[in-house]
Protein backbone atom coordinates (compact mmCIF):
# COMPACT_ATOMS: atom_id res chain seq x y z
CA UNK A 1 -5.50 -9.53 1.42
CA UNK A 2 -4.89 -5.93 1.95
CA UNK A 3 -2.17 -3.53 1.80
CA UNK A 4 -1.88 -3.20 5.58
CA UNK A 5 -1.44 -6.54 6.32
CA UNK A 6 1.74 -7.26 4.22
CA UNK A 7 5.19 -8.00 6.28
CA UNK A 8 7.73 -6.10 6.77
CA UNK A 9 10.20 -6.57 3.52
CA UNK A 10 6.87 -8.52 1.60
CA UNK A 11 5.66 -7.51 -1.70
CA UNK A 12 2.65 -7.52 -3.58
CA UNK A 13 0.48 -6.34 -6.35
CA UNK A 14 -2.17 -3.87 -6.66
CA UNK A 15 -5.63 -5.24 -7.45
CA UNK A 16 -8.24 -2.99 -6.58
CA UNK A 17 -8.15 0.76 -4.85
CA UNK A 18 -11.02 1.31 -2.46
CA UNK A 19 -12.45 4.17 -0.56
CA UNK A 20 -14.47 6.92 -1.78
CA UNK A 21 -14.38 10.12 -3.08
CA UNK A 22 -11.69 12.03 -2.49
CA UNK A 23 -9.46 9.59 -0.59
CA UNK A 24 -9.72 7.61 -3.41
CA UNK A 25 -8.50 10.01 -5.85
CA UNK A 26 -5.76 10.99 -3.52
CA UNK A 27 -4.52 7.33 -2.96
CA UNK A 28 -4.51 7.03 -7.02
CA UNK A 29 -2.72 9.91 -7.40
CA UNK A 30 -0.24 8.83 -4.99
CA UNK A 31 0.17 5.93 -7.76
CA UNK A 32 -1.19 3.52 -5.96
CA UNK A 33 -3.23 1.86 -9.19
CA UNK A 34 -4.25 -1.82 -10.09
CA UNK A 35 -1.16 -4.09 -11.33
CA UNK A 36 1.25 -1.45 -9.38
CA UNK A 37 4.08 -3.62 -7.38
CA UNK A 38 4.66 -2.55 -3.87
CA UNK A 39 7.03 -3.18 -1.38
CA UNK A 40 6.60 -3.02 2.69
CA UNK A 41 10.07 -1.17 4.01
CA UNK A 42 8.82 -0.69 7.11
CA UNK A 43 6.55 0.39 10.06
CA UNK A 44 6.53 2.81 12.89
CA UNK A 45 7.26 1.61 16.03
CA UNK A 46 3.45 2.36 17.03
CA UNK A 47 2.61 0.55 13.52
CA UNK A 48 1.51 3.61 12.30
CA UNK A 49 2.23 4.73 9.31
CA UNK A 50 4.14 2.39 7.38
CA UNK A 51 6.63 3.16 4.45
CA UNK A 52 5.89 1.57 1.05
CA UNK A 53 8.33 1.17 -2.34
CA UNK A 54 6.08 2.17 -4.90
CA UNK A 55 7.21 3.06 -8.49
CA UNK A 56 10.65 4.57 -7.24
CA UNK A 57 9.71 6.26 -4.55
CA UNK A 58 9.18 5.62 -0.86
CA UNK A 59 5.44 6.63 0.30
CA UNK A 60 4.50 6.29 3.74
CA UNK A 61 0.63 5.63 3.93
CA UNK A 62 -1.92 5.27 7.44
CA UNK A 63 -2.57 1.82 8.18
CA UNK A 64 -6.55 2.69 7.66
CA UNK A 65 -5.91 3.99 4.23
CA UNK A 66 -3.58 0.84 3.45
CA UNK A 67 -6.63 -1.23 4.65
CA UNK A 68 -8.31 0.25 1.80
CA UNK A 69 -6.11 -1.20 -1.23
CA UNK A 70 -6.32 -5.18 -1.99
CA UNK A 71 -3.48 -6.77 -3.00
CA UNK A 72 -1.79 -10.05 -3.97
CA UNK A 73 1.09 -11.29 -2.35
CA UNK A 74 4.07 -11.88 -4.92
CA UNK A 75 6.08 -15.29 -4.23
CA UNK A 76 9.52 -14.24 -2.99
């Protein structure tokens, strides 16, 4: 599955950052790299952009970018 189509309060792990150039280096910087946990918090009322836990911090993050990062669902 992807990063965008997590629910609201699920989380998951990184697998695999897609995209190219330099969204992809942008989205890595961000630290959104393989084996990262992530956590939805939640999404606009437009569902876009949505607000991620990542390694501390809250990131919010465009649905189309989120489509770009696989993850794998954690069992709650």
């Amino acid at each position: 599955m992807t990063l965008d189509q997590l629910a609201i309060g699920q989380s998951a792990v990184i697998t695999k950052v897609g995209g190219e150039g330099t969204l992809r280096c942008r989205l890595l910087d961000m630290g959104l790299i393989p084996r990262t946990a992530v956590t939805l918090k939640k999404v606009a009322p437009m569902g876009d952009p949505m607000e991620l836990r990542v390694r501390g911090y809250e990131l919010t993050l465009r649905r189309d970018d989120a489509a770009k990062i696989e993850v794998e669902a954690r069992q709650r």
